[in-house]
Protein backbone atom coordinates (compact mmCIF):
# COMPACT_ATOMS: atom_id res chain seq x y z
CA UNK A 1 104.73 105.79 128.65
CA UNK A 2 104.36 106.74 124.96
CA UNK A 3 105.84 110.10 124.22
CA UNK A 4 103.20 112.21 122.99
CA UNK A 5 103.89 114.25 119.54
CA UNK A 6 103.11 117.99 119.39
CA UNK A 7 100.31 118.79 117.66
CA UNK A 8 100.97 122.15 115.40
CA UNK A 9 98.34 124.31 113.81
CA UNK A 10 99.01 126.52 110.83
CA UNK A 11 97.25 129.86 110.04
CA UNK A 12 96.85 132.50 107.78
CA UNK A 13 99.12 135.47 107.22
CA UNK A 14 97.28 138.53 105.81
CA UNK A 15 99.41 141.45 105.88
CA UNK A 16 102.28 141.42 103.42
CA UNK A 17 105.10 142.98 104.88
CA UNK A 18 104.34 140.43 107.36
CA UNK A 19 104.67 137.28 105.31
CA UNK A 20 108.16 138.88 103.48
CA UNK A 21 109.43 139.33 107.52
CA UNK A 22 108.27 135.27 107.96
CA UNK A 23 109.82 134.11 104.47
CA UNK A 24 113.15 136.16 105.16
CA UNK A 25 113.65 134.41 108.75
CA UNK A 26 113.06 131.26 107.94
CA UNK A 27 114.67 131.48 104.20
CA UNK A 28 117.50 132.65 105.16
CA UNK A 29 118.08 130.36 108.16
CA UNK A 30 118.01 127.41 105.21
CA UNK A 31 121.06 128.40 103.06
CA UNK A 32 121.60 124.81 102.20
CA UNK A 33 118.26 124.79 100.50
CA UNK A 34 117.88 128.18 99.32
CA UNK A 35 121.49 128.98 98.78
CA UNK A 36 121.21 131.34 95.45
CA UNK A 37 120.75 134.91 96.85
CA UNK A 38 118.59 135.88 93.79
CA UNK A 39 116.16 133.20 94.29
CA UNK A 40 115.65 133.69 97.69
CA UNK A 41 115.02 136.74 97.28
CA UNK A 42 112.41 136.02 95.02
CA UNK A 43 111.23 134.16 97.00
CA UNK A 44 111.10 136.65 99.47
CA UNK A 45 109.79 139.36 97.21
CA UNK A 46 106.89 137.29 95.74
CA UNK A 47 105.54 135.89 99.12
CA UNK A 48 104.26 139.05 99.89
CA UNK A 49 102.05 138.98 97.14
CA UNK A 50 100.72 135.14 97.81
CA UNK A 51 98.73 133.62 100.49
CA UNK A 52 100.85 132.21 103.32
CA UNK A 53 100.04 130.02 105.84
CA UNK A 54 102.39 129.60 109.00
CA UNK A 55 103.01 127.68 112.04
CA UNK A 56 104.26 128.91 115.25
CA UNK A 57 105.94 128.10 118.69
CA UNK A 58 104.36 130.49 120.63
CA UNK A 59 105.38 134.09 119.18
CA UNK A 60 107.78 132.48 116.90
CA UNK A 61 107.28 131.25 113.18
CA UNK A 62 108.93 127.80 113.07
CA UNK A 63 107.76 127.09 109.34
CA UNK A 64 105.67 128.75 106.41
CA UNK A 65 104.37 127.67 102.76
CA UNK A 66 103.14 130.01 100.37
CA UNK A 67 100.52 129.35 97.99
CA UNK A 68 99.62 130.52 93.88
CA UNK A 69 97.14 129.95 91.93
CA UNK A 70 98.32 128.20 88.22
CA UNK A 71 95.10 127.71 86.06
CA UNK A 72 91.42 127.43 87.09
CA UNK A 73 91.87 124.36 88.72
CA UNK A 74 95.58 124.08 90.13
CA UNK A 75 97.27 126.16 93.38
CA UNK A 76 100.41 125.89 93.81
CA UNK A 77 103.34 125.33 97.04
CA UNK A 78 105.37 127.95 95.78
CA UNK A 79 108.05 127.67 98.41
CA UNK A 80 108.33 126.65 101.81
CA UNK A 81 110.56 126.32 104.71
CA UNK A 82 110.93 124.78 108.04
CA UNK A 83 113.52 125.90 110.28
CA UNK A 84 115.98 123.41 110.58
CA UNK A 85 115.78 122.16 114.48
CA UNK A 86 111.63 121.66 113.83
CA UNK A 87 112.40 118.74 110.55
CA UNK A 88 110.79 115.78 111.27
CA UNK A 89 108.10 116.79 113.96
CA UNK A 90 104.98 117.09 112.03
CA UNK A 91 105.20 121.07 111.20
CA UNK A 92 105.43 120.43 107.48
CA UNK A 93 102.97 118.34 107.55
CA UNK A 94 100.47 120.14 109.35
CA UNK A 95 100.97 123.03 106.81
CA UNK A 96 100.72 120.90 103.66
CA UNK A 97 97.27 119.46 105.17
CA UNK A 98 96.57 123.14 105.97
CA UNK A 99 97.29 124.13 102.21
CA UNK A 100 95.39 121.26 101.10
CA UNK A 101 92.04 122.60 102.79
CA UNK A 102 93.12 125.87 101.81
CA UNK A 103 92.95 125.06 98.38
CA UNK A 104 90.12 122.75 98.17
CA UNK A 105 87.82 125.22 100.70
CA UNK A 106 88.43 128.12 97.37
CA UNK A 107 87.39 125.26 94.27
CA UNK A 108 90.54 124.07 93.37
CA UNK A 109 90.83 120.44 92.46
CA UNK A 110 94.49 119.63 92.30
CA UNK A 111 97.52 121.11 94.60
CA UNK A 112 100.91 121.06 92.88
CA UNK A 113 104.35 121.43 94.19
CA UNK A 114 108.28 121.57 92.33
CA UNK A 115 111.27 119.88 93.50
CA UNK A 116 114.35 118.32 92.77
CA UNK A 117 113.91 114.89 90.85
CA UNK A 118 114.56 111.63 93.10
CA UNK A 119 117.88 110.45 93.12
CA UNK A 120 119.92 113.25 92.86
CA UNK A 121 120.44 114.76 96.30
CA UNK A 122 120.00 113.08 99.70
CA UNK A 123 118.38 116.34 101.05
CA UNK A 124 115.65 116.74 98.20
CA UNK A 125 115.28 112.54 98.03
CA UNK A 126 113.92 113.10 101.62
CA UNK A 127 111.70 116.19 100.45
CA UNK A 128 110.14 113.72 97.86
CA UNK A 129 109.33 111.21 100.01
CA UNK A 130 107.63 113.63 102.19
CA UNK A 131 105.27 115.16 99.19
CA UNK A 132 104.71 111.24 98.22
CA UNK A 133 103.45 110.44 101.81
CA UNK A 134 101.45 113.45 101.40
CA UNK A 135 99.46 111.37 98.48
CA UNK A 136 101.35 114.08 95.86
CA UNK A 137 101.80 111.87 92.65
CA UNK A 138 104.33 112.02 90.16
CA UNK A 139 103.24 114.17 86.93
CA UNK A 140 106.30 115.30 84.91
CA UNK A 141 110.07 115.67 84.83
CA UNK A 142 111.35 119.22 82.98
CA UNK A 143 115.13 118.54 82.85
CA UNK A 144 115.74 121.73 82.38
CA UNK A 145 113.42 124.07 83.66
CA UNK A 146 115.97 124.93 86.29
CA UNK A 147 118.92 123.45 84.90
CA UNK A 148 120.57 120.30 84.23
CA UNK A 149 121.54 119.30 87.45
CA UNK A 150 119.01 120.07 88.84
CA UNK A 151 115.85 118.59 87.07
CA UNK A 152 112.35 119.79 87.80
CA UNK A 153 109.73 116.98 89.37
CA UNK A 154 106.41 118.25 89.55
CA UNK A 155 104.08 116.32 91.69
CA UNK A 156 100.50 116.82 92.01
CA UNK A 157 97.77 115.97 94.66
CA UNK A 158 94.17 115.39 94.10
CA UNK A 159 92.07 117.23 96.98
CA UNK A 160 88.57 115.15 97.51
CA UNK A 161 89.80 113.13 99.86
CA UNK A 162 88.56 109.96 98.69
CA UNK A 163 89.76 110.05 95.04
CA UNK A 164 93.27 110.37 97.11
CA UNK A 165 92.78 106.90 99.15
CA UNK A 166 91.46 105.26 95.96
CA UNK A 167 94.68 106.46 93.73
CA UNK A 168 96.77 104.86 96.20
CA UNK A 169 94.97 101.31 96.37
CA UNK A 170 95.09 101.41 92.27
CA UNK A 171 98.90 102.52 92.30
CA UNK A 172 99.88 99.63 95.35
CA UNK A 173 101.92 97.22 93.54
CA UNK A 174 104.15 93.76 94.83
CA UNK A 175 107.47 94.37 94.33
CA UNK A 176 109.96 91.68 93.40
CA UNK A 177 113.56 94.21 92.33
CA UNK A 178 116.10 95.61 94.03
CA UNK A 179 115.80 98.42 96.74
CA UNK A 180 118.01 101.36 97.46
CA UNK A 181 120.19 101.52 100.11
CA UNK A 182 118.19 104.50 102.04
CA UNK A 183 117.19 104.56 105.77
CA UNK A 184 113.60 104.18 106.14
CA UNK A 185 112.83 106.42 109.11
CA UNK A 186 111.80 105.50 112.05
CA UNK A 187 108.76 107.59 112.35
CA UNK A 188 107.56 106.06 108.67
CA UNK A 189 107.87 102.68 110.26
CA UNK A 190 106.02 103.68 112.81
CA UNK A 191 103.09 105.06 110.65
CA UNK A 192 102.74 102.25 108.76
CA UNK A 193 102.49 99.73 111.76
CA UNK A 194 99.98 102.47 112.97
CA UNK A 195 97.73 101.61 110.11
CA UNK A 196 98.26 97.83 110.28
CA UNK A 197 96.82 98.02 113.67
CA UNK A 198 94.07 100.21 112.80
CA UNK A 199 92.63 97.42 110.67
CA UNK A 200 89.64 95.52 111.77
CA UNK A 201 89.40 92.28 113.93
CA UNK A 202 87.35 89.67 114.59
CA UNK A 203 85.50 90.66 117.52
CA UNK A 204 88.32 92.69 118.46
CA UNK A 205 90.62 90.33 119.69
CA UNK A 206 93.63 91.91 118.11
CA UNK A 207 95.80 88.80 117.65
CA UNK A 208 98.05 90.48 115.24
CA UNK A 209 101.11 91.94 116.28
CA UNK A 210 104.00 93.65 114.38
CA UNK A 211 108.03 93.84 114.88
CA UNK A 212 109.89 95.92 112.42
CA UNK A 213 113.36 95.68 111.94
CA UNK A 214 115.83 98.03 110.80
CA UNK A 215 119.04 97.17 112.55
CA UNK A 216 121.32 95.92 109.75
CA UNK A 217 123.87 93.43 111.82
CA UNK A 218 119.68 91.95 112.26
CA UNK A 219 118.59 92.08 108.79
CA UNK A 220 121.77 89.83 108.12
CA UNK A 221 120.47 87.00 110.15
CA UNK A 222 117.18 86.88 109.01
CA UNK A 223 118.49 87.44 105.38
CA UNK A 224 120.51 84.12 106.19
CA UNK A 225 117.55 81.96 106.64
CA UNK A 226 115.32 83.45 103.63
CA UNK A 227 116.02 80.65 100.96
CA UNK A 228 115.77 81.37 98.63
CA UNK A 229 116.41 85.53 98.88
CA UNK A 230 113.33 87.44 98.95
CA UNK A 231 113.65 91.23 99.71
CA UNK A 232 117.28 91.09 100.74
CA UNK A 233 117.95 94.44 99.97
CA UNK A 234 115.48 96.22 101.50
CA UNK A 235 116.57 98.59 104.57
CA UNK A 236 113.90 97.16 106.75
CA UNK A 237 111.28 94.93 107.77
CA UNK A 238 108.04 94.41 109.21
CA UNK A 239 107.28 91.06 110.27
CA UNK A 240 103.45 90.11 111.19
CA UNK A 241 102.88 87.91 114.21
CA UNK A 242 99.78 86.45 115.00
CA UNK A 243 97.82 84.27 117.98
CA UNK A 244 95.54 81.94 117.15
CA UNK A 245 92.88 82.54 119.68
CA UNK A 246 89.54 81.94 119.79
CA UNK A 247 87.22 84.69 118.97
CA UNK A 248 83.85 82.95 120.21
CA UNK A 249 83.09 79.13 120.68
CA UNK A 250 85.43 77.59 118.50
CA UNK A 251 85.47 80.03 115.93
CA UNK A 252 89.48 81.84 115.16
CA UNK A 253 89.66 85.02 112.91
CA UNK A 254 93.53 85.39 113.51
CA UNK A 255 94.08 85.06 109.54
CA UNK A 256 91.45 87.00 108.42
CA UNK A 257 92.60 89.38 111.20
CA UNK A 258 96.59 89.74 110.18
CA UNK A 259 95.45 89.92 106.57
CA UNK A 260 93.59 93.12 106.90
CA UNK A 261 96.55 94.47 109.10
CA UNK A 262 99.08 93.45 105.80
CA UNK A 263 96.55 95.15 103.54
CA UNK A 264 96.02 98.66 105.64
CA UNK A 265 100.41 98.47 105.76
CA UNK A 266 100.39 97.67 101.91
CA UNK A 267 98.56 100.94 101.23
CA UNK A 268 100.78 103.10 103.96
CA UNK A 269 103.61 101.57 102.45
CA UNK A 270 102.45 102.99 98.89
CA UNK A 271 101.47 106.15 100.28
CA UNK A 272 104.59 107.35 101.99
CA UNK A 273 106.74 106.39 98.81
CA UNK A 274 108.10 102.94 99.36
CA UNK A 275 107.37 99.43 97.81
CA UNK A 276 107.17 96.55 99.41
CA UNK A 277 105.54 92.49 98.66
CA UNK A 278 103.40 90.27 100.94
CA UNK A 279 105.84 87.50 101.69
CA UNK A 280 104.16 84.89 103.47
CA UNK A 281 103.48 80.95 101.21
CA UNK A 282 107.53 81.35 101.27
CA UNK A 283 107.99 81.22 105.03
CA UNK A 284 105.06 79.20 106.43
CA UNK A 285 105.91 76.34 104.07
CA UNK A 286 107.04 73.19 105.51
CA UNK A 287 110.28 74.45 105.57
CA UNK A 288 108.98 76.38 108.91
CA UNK A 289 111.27 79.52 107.68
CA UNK A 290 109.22 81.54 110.14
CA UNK A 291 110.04 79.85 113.07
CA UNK A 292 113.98 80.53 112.61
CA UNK A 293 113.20 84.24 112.00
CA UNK A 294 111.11 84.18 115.27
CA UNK A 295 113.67 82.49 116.88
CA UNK A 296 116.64 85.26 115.70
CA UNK A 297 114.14 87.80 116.88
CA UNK A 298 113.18 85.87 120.32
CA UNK A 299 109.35 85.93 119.59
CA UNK A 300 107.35 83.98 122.52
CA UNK A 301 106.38 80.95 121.32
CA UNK A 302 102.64 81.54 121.54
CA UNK A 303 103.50 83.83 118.53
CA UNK A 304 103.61 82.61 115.10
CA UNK A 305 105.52 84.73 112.22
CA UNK A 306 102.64 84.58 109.53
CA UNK A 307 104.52 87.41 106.62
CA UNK A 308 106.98 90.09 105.91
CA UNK A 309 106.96 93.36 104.31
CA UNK A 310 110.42 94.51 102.89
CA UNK A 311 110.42 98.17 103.26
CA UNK A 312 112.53 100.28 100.89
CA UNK A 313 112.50 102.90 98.15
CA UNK A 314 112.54 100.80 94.72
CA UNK A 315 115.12 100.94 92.31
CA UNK A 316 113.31 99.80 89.43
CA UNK A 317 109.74 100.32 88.17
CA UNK A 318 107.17 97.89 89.42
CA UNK A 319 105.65 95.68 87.03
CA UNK A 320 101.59 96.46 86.61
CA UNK A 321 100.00 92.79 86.66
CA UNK A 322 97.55 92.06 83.89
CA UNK A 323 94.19 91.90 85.33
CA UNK A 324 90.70 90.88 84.15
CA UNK A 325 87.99 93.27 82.90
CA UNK A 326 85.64 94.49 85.75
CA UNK A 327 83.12 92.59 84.23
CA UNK A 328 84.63 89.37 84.59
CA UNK A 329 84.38 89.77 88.29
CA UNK A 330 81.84 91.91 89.70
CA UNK A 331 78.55 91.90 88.96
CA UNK A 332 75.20 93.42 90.45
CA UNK A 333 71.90 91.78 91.65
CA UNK A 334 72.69 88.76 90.50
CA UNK A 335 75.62 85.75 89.07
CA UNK A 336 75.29 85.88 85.34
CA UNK A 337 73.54 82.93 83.67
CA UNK A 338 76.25 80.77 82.36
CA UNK A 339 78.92 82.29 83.61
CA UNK A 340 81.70 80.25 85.13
């Protein structure tokens, strides 16, 4: 039986003394974060003043965020905390989505947070990749605003929820480089098989199924019969199966089917941070590299491996393709006369 997840609802703190007793508990229980007495007690100090929102376990706060407003159209996460034995069980997120509506329910357009820029601490790398499966987006890097080692990335977040799903469809991109050597959690892999199966199919039939892999001593056998290399340094996997079975008389949708499954993991993929490519022409030629993947991960042979997604945090910028003007391809009412 599937374990369930707890679902976690975050509310507002009014009184001030109260939200400086909620930052101070949970603050101060995250030295390792907040390890510089006089900014945490700033921190402290100031949250009194701000709007705080806070989850708890019954009586207990188990994570908070505070909130400021920086120009007509911009509130800020100020701070927030999560005490250490609730990471990674949805409590953050629930209170960014909470702070989100907060915002946007008062006429703000954009939500902004500070952290450490990627790639210079384990801890705050993870913290990133949280804001950017939020849908935050990169805005600007102030070196030292802080201080040297510890330069400033400011991400922002649209909040209309559509401009947010549209931003991340324009910013998907196929990546080709190298990836870093980071885990990609389980939970992420999860989400983003999640979506591939949320995508439609031909009169529901559902012939697309999904098998990620993360086990390295794995990776290495599969990496063995990619020739040539595609995606070989990427910590995981996802690998798209599919059954070819009949929708209605002798009509099959499985392609159309696994395709929209790729293309709702694509966007995930983008919005929680990583990069990825749509690998399939290089293992369904008729080299048959597919089958010997299947075969390393014993797939039934009613199955056929279609495409893989590499998973991974890039370590290079992706290159934007070159497209053609809207104009050239989509039109209303009618073709255009003498247009090929």
């Amino acid at each position: 039986m599937e374990k369930q997840k707890k679902t976690w609802t975050a509310v507002e703190i009014g009184d001030g003394q109260e939200r400086q007793r909620i930052a101070r508990k949970i603050l101060e229980s995250l030295r390792d974060w907040f390890e510089i007495t006089r900014t945490r007690e700033a921190y402290i100090r100031e949250s009194g003043e701000q709007a705080m929102l806070a989850v708890r376990e019954g009586t207990e706060e188990v994570g908070f965020l505070c909130l400021k407003e920086t120009g007509s159209a911009a509130a800020e996460v100020s701070v927030m905390g999560v005490l250490r034995e609730y990471h990674r069980q949805g409590v953050g997120r629930a209170l960014m989505e909470a702070a989100g509506k907060w915002a946007e329910h008062r006429g703000y357009d954009l939500l902004q947070v500070k952290t450490v820029e990627m790639g210079r601490y384990e801890d705050y790398d993870r913290t990133n990749l949280f804001y950017l499966g939020m849908g935050f987006k990169t805005f600007e890097v102030f070196p030292e605003l802080w201080d040297k080692d510890n330069p400033c990335q400011v991400y922002v977040m649209p909040l209309h929820g559509n401009a947010r799903l549209l931003d991340v469809i324009s910013a998907r991109r196929s990546y080709r480089g190298r990836y870093r050597g980071d885990r990609v959690p389980r939970e992420d892999l999860e989400r983003i098989m999640r979506a591939g199966l949320d995508a439609p199919s031909g009169c529901n039939r559902q012939t697309t199924s999904l098998l990620a892999v993360d086990d390295p001593d794995t990776l290495k056998k599969l990496r063995r019969v990619i020739q040539p290399p595609a995606g070989e340094t990427a910590p995981a996997m996802i690998c798209v199966l599919c059954r070819r079975i009949i929708a209605y008389r002798d009509r099959c949708f499985a392609v159309q089917d696994y395709a929209a499954a790729i293309e709702n993991m694509l966007l995930a993929i983008t919005a929680l941070g990583y990069a990825s490519c749509w690998y399939e022409g290089h293992i369904t030629d008729t080299d048959r590299i597919g089958d010997r993947m299947a075969e390393i991960l014993h797939v039934p042979g009613d199955y056929e491996l279609v495409c893989f997604l590499p998973v991974g945090i890039a370590e290079e910028e992706a290159t934007r393709p070159v497209r053609k003007p809207f104009e050239e391809r989509a039109f209303f009412n009618r073709f255009p006369e003498g247009k090929n």
